[in-house]
C-alpha atoms as a PDB file:
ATOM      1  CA  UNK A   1       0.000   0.000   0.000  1.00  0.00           C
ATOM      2  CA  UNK A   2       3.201   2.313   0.771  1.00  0.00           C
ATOM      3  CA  UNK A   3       4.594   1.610  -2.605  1.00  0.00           C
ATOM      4  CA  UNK A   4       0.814   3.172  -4.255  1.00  0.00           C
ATOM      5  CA  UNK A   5       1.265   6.146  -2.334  1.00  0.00           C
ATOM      6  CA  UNK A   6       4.568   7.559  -3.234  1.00  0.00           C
ATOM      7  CA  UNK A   7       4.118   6.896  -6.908  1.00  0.00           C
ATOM      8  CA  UNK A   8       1.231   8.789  -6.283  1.00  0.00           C
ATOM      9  CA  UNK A   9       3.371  12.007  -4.637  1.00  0.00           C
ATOM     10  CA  UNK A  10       5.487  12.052  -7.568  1.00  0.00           C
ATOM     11  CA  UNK A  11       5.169  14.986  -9.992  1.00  0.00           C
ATOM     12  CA  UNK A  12       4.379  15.443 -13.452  1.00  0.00           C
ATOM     13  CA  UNK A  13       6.778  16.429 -15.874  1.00  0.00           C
ATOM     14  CA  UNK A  14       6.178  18.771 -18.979  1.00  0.00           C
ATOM     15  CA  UNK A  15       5.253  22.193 -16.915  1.00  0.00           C
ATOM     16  CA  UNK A  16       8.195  23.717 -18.003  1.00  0.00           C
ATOM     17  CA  UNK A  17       7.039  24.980 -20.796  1.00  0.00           C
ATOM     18  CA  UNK A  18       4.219  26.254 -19.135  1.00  0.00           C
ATOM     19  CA  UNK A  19       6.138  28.259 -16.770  1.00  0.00           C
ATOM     20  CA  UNK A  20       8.224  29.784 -20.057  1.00  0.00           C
ATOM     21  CA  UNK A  21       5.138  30.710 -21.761  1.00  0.00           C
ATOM     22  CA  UNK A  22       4.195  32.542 -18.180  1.00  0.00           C
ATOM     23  CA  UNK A  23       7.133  34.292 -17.993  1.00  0.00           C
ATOM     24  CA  UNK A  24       7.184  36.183 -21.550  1.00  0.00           C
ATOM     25  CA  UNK A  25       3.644  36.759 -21.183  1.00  0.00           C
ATOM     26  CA  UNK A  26       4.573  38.715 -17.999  1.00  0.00           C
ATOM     27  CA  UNK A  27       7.390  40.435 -19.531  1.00  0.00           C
ATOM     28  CA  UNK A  28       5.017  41.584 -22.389  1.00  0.00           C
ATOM     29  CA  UNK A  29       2.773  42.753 -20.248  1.00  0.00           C
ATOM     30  CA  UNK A  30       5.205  44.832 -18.190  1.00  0.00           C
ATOM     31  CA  UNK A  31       6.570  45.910 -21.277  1.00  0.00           C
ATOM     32  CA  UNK A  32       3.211  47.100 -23.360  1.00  0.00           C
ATOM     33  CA  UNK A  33       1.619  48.808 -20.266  1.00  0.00           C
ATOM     34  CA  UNK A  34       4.839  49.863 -18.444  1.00  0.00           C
ATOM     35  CA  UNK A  35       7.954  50.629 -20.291  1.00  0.00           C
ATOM     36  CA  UNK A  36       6.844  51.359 -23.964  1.00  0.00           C
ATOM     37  CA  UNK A  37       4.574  54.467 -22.362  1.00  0.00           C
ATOM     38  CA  UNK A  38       8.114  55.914 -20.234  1.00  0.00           C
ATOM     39  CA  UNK A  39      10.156  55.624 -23.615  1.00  0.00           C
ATOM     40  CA  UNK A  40       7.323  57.906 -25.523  1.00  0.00           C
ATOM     41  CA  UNK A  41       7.324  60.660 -22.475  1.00  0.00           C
ATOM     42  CA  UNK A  42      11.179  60.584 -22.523  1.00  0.00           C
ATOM     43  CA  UNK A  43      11.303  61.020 -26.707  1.00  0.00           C
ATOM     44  CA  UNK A  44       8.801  64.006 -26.072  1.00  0.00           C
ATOM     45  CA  UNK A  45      10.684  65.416 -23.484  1.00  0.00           C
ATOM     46  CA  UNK A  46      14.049  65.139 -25.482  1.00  0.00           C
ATOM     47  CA  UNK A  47      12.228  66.271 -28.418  1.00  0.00           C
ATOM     48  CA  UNK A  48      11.226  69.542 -26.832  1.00  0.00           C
ATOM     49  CA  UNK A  49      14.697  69.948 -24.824  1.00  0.00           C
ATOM     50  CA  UNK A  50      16.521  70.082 -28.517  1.00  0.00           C
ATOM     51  CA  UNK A  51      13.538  72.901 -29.924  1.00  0.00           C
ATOM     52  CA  UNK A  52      13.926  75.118 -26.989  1.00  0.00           C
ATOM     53  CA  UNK A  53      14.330  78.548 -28.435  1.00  0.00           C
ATOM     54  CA  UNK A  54      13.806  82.194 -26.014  1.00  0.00           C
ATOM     55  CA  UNK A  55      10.619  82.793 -24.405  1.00  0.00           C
ATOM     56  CA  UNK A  56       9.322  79.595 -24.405  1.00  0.00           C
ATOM     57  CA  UNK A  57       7.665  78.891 -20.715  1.00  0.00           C
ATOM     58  CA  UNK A  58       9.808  75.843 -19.118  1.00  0.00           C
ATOM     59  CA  UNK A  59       9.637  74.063 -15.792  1.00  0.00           C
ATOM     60  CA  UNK A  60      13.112  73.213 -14.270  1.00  0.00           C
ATOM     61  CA  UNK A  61      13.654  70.112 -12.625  1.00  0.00           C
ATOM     62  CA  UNK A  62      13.191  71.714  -8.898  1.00  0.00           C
ATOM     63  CA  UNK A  63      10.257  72.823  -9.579  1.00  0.00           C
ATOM     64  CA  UNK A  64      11.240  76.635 -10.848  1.00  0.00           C
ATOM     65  CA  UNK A  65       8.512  78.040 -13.447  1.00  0.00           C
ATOM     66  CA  UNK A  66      10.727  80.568 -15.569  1.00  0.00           C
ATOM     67  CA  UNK A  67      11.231  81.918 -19.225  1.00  0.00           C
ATOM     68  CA  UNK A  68      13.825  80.659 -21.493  1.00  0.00           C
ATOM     69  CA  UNK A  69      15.975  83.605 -22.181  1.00  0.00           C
ATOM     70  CA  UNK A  70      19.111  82.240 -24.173  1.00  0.00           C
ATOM     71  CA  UNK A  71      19.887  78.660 -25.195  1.00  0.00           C
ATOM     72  CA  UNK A  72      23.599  77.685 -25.310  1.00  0.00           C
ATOM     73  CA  UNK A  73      23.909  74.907 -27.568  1.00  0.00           C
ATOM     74  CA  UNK A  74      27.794  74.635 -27.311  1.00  0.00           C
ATOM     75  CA  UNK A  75      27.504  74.036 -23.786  1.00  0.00           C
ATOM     76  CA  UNK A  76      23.986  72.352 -24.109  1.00  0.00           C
ATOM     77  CA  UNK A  77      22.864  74.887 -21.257  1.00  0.00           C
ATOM     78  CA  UNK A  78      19.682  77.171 -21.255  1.00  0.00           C
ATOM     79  CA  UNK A  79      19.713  80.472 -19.427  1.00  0.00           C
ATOM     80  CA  UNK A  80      16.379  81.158 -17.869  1.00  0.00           C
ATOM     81  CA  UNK A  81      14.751  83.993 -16.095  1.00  0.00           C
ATOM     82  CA  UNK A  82      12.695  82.781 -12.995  1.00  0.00           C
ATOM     83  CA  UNK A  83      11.892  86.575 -11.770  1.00  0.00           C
ATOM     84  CA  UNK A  84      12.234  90.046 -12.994  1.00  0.00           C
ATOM     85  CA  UNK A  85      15.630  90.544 -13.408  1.00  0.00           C
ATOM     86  CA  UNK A  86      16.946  86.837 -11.599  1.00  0.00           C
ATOM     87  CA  UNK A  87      18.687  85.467 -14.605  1.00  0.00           C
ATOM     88  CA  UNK A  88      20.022  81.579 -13.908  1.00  0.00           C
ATOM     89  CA  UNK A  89      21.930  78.695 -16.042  1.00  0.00           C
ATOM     90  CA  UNK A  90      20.596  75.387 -16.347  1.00  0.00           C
ATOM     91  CA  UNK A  91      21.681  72.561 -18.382  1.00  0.00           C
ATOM     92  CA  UNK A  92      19.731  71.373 -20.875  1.00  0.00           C
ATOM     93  CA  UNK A  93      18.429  68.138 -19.220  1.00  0.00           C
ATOM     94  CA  UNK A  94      16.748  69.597 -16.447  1.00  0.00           C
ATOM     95  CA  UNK A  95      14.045  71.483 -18.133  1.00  0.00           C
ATOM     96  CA  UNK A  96      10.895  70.573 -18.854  1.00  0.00           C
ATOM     97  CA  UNK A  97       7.674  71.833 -20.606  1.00  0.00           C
ATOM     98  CA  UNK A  98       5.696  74.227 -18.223  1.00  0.00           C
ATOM     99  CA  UNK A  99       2.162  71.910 -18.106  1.00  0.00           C
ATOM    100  CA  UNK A 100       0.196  74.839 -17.133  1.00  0.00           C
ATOM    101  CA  UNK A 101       1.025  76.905 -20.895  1.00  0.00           C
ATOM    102  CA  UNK A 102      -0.148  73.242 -22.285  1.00  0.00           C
ATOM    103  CA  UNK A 103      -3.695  73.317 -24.226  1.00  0.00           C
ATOM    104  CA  UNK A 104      -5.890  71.895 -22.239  1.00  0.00           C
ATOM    105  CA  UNK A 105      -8.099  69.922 -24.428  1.00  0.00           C
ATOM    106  CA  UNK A 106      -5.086  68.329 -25.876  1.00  0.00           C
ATOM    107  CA  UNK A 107      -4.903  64.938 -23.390  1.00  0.00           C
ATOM    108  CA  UNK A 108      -2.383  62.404 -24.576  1.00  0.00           C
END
């Protein structure tokens, strides 16, 4: 009766491929919903960075609303005026379109 019992316990082979078709269904997944989107918003955001041109209404990467004043493309910075008069230099990769000059009824 032992002998029934432990042939019994044993388990089944052939879920391997199971567990394969699991896994790249997961990493699609992740991949459609996840990290396609974040490589879009990053092209946009590069995209915009290299057509910055003066008085264009930017968003530093602090936080700082300002105006672009001067963009330096030898030393990929971007001079930008955050009050009257209060002149600073930013590189390029820290500023961002200001969301609040965005249309509103464009939604992406």
């Amino acid at each position: 009766m032992n002998v029934m019992f432990l042939q019994a316990a044993q388990p089944q082979g052939g879920g391997g491929g199971m567990m394969l078709i699991m896994m790249v269904a997961i990493f699609a997944i992740m991949w459609l919903f996840m990290i396609r989107p974040q490589q879009q918003r990053q092209k946009k955001i590069r995209q915009f960075q290299n057509a910055l041109e003066a008085g264009a209404k930017v968003v530093i990467g602090g936080g700082i609303y300002g105006t672009v004043k001067r963009v330096d493309q030898v030393k990929n910075a971007v001079e930008v005026e955050i009050a009257r008069g209060v002149v600073i230099t930013v590189d390029k990769g820290n500023v961002y379109a200001d969301v609040t000059q965005q249309d509103p009824a464009k939604k992406d």
